[in-house]
C-alpha atoms as a PDB file:
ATOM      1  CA  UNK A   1      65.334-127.636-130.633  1.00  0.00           C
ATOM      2  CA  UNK A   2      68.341-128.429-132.236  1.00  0.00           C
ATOM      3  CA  UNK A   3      69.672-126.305-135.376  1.00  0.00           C
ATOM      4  CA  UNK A   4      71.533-126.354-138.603  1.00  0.00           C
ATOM      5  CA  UNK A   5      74.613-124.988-137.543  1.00  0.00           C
ATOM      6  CA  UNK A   6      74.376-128.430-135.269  1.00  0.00           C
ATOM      7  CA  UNK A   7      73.189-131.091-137.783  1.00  0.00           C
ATOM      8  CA  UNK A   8      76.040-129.763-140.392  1.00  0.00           C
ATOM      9  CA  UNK A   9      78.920-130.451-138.423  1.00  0.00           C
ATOM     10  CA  UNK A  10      77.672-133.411-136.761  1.00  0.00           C
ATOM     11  CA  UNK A  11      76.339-134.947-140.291  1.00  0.00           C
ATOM     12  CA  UNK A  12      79.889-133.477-142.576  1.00  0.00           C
ATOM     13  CA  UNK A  13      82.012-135.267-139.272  1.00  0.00           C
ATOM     14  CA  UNK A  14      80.596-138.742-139.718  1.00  0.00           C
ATOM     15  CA  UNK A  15      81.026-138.575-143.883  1.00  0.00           C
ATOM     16  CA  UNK A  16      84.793-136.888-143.158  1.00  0.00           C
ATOM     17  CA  UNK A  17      85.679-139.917-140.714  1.00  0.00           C
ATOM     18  CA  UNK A  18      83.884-142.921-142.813  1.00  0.00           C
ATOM     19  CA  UNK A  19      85.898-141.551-145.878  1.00  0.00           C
ATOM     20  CA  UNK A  20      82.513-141.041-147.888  1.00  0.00           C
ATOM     21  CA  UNK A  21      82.832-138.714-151.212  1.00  0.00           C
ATOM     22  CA  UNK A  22      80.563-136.085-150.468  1.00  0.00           C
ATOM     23  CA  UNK A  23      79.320-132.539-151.776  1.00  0.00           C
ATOM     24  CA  UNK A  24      77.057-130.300-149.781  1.00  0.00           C
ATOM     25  CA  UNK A  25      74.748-128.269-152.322  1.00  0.00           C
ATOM     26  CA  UNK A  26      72.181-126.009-152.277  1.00  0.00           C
ATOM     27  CA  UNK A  27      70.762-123.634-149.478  1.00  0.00           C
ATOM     28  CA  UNK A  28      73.460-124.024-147.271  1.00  0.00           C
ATOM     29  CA  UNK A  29      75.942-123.250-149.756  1.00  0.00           C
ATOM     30  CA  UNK A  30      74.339-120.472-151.241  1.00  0.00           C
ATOM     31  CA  UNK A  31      74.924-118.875-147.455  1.00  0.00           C
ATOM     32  CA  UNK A  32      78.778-119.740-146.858  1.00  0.00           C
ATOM     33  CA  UNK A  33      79.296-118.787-150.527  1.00  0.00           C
ATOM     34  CA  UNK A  34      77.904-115.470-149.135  1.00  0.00           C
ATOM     35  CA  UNK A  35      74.345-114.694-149.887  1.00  0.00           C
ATOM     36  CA  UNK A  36      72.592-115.394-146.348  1.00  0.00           C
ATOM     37  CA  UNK A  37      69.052-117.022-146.423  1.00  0.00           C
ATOM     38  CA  UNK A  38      67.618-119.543-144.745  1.00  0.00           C
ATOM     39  CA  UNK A  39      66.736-123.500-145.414  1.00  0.00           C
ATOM     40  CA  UNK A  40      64.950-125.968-143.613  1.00  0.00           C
ATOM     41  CA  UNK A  41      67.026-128.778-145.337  1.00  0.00           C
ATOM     42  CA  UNK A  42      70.748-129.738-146.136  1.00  0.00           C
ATOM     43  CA  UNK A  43      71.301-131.005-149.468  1.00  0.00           C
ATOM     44  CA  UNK A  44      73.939-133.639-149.815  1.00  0.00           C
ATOM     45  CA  UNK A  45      75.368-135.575-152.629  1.00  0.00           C
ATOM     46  CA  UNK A  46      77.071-138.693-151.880  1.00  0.00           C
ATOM     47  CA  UNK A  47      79.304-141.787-153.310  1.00  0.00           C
ATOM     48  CA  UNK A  48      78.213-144.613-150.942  1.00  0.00           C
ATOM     49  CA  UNK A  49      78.295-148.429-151.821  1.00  0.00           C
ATOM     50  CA  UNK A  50      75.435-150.411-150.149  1.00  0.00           C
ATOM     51  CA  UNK A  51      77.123-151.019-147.005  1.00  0.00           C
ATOM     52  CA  UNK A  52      78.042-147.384-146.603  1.00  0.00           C
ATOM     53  CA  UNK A  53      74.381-146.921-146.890  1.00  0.00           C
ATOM     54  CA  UNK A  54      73.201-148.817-144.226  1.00  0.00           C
ATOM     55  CA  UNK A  55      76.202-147.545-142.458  1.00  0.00           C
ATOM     56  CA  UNK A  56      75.333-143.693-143.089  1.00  0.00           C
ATOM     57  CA  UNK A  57      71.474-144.527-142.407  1.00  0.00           C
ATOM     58  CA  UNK A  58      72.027-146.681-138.673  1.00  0.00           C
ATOM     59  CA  UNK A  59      73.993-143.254-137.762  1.00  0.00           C
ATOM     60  CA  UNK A  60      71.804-140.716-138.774  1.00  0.00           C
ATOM     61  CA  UNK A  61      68.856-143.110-136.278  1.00  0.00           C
ATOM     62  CA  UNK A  62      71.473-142.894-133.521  1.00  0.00           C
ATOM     63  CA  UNK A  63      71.454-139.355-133.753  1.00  0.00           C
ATOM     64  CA  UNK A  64      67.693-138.177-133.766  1.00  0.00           C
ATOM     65  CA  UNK A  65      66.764-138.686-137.548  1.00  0.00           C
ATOM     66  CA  UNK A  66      64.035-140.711-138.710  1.00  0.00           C
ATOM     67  CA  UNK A  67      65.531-142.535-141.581  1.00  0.00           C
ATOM     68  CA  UNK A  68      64.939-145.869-143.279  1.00  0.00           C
ATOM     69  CA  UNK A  69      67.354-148.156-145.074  1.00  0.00           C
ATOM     70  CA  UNK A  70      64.464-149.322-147.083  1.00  0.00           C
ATOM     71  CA  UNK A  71      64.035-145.324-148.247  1.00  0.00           C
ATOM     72  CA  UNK A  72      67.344-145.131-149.360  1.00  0.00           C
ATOM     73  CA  UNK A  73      67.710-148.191-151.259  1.00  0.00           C
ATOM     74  CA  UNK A  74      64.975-147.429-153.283  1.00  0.00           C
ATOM     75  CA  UNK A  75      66.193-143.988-153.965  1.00  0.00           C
ATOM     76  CA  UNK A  76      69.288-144.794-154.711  1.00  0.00           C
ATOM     77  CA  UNK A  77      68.121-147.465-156.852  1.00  0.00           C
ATOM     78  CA  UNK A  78      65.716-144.864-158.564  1.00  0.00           C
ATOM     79  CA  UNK A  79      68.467-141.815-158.969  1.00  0.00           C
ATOM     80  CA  UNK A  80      66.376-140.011-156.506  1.00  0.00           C
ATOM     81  CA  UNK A  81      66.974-138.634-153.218  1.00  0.00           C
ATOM     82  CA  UNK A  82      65.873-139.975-149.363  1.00  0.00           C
ATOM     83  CA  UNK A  83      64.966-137.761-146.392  1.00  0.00           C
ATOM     84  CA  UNK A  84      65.985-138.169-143.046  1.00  0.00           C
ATOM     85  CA  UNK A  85      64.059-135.737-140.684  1.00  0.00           C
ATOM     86  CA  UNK A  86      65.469-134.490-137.631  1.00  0.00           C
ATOM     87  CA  UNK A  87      63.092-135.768-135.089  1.00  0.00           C
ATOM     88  CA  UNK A  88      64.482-133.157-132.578  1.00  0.00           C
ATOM     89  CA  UNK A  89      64.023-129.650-134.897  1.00  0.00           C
ATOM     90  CA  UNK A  90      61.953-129.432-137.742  1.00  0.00           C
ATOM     91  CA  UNK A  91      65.101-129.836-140.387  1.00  0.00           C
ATOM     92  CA  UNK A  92      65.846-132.697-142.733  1.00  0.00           C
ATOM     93  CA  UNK A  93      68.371-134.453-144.674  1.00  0.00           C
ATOM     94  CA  UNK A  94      68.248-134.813-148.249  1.00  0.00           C
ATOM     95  CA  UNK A  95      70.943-137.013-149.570  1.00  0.00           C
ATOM     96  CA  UNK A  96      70.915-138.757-152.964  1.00  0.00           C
ATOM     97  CA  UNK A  97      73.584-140.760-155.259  1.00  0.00           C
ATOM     98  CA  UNK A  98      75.975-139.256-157.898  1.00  0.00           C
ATOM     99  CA  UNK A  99      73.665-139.550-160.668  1.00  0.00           C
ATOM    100  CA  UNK A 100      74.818-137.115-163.631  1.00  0.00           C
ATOM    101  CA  UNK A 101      77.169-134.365-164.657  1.00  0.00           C
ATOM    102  CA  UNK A 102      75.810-131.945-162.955  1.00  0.00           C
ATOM    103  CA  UNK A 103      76.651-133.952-159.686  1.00  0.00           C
ATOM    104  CA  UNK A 104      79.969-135.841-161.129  1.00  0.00           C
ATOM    105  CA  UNK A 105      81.473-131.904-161.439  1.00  0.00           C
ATOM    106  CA  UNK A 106      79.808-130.803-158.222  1.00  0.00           C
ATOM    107  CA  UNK A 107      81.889-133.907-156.755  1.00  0.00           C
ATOM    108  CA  UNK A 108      85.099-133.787-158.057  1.00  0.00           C
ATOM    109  CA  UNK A 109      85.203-130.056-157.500  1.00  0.00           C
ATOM    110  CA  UNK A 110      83.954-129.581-154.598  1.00  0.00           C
ATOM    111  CA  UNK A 111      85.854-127.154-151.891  1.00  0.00           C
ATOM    112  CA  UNK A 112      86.520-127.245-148.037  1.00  0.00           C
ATOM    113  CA  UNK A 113      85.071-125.058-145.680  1.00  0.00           C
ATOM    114  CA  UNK A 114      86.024-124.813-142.308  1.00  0.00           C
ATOM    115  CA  UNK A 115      82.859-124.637-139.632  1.00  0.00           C
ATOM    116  CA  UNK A 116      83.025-124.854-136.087  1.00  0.00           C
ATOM    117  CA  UNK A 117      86.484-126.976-136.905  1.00  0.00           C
ATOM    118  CA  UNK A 118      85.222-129.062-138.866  1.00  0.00           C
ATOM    119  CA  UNK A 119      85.836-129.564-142.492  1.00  0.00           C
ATOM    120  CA  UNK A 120      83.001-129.233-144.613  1.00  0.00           C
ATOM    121  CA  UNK A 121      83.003-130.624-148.776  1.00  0.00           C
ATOM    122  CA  UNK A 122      81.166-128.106-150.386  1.00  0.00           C
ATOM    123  CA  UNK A 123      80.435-127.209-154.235  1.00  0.00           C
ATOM    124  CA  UNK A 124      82.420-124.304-155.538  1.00  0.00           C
ATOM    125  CA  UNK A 125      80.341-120.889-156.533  1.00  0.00           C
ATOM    126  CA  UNK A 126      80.698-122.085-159.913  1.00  0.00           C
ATOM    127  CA  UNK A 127      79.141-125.399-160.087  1.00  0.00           C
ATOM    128  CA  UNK A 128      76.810-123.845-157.751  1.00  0.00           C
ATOM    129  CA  UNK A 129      75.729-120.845-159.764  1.00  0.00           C
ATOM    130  CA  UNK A 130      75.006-123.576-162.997  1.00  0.00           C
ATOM    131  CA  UNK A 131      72.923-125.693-160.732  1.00  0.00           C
ATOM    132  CA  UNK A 132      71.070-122.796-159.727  1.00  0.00           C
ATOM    133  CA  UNK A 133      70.662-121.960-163.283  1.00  0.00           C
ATOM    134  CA  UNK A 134      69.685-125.421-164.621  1.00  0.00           C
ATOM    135  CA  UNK A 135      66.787-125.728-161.789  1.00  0.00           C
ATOM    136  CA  UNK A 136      65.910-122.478-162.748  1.00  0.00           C
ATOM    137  CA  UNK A 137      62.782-121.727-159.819  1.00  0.00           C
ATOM    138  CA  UNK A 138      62.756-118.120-158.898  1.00  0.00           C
ATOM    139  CA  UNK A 139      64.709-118.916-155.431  1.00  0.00           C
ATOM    140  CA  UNK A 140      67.542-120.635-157.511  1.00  0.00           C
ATOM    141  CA  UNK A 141      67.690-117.603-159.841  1.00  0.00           C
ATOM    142  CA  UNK A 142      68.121-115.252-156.989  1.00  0.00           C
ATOM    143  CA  UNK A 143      70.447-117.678-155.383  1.00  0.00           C
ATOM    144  CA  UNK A 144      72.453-117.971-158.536  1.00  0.00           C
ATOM    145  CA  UNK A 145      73.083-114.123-159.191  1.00  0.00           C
ATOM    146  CA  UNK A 146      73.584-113.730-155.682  1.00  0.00           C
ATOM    147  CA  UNK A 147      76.347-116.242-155.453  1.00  0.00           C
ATOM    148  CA  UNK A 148      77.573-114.405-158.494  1.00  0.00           C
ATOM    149  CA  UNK A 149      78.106-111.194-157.002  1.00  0.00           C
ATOM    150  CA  UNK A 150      79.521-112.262-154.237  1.00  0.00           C
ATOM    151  CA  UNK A 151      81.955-114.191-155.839  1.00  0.00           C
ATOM    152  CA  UNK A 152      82.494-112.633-158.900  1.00  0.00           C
ATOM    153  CA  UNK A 153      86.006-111.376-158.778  1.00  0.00           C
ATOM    154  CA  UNK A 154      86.873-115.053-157.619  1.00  0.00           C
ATOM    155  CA  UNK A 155      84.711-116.921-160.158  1.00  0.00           C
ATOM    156  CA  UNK A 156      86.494-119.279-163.255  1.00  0.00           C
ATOM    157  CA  UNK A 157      84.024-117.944-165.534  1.00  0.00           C
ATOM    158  CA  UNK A 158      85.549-119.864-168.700  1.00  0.00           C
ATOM    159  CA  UNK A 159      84.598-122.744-166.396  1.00  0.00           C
ATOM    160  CA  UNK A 160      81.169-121.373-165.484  1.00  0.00           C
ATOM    161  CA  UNK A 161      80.590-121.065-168.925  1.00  0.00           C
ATOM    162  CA  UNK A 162      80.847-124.477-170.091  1.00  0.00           C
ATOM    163  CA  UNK A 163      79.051-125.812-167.440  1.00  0.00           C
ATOM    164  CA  UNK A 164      75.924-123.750-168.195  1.00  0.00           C
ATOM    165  CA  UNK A 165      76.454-124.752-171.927  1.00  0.00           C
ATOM    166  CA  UNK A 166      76.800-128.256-170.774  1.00  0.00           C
ATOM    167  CA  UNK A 167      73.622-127.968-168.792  1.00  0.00           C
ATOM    168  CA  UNK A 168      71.864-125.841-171.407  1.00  0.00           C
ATOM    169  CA  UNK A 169      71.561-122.801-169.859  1.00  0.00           C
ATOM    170  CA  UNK A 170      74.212-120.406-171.409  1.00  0.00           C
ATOM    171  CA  UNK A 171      71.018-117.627-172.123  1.00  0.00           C
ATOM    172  CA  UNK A 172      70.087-118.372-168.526  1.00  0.00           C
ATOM    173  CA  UNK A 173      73.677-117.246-167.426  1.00  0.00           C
ATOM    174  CA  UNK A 174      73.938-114.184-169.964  1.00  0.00           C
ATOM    175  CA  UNK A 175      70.239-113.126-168.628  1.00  0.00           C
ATOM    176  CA  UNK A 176      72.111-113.610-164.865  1.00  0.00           C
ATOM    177  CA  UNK A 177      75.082-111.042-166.124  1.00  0.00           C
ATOM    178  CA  UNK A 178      72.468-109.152-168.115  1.00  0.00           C
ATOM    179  CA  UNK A 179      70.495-108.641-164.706  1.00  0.00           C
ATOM    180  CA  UNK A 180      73.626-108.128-162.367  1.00  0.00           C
ATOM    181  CA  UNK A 181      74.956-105.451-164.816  1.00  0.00           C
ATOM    182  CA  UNK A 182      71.846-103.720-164.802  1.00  0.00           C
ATOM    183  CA  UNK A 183      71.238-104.080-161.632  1.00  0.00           C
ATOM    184  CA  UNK A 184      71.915-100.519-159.254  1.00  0.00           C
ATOM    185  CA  UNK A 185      74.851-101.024-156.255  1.00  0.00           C
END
C-alpha cells in the first residue's frame, strides 16, 4: 500500500519539472508547519493551461491514480476541484484552479520545503492560518491555532491580519489569540 510520504514527492517532482505554479494546502501543511495529524488527501492548487491539464492528468494514470481529463475540465471550468484516487492506497488528489484571493496569495506566497530531496511549494503559516479561519469547520479551527502556536514567533502577523480582514474573519482570528492566550502550556 503505498503512502503519503510517497505520493507527495512523486506528485510535487512532476509539477517542479513541468514548471507548473503550484501551492500545496491544507492537511499536509498543517503537519510540516508543525502540528502533526493525519489526512487521507493532498490538497493542491495549481496554474495549468489546458494542455498542462491533460499533461498533469495522463501522468497521474501512469502512476496508479484514477483520474479523468473529462473531470478536470469540468472542474476547472466550474472553479471547483477534481480527484484523482490512488488506486494503490486509499489516498487521493485534490487539485483545483487559482480561483480567488484566497488562492492568488496562497500562490504567490507560497514557501519551499525540502522532503526526501525534493522541493515542495507550500503555503506559508500565514496564508494557511486565514484559510483555516475562513473555512472555519472545527478541524480547520484546531488546525489554525495550532499552526499558530507553532509558528508564532515566526508569523507576519500585520500580514495575517489583513488577510483575515480580507477574508472576513478578523473576530475569527482575535477568538484564535483569545483561545491561545487562554489556553494553559
Amino acid at each position: 500500500m503505498r503512502k503519503m510520504n510517497e505520493i507527495l514527492p512523486l506528485v510535487c517532482s512532476y509539477l517542479n519539472e513541468s514548471n507548473a505554479e503550484y501551492v500545496i494546502v491544507g492537511g499536509i501543511v498543517v503537519s510540516i508547519h508543525g502540528v502533526p495529524r493525519s489526512t487521507t488527501d493532498l490538497d493542491v492548487i495549481v496554474s495549468l493551461q489546458e494542455k498542462s491539464l491533460a499533461n498533469l492528468v495522463e501522468f497521474l494514470k501512469k502512476n496508479g491514480f484514477h483520474a479523468s481529463i473529462e473531470d478536470a475540465r469540468a472542474a476547472f471550468a466550474e472553479r471547483s476541484h477534481f480527484t484523482a484516487e490512488d488506486t494503490l492506497s486509499h489516498l487521493r488528489l485534490d487539485i483545483k484552479g487559482v480561483y480567488n484571493e484566497m488562492d492568488r496569495n496562497a500562490l504567490a506566497r507560497r514557501m519551499k520545503f525540502n522532503f526526501k530531496g525534493v522541493n515542495l511549494m507550500i503555503e506559508t503559516p500565514e496564508d494557511l492560518i486565514a484559510a483555516k479561519l475562513h473555512f472555519g469547520s472545527d478541524q480547520d479551527i484546531r488546525d489554525a491555532e495550532g499552526v499558530f502556536r507553532m509558528q508564532k514567533a515566526r508569523l507576519d502577523l500585520s500580514y495575517l491580519e489583513a488577510a483575515c480582514k480580507s477574508y472576513g474573519v478578523s473576530e475569527a482570528l482575535k477568538a484564535l489569540k483569545t483561545n491561545i492566550v487562554k489556553a494553559p502550556g
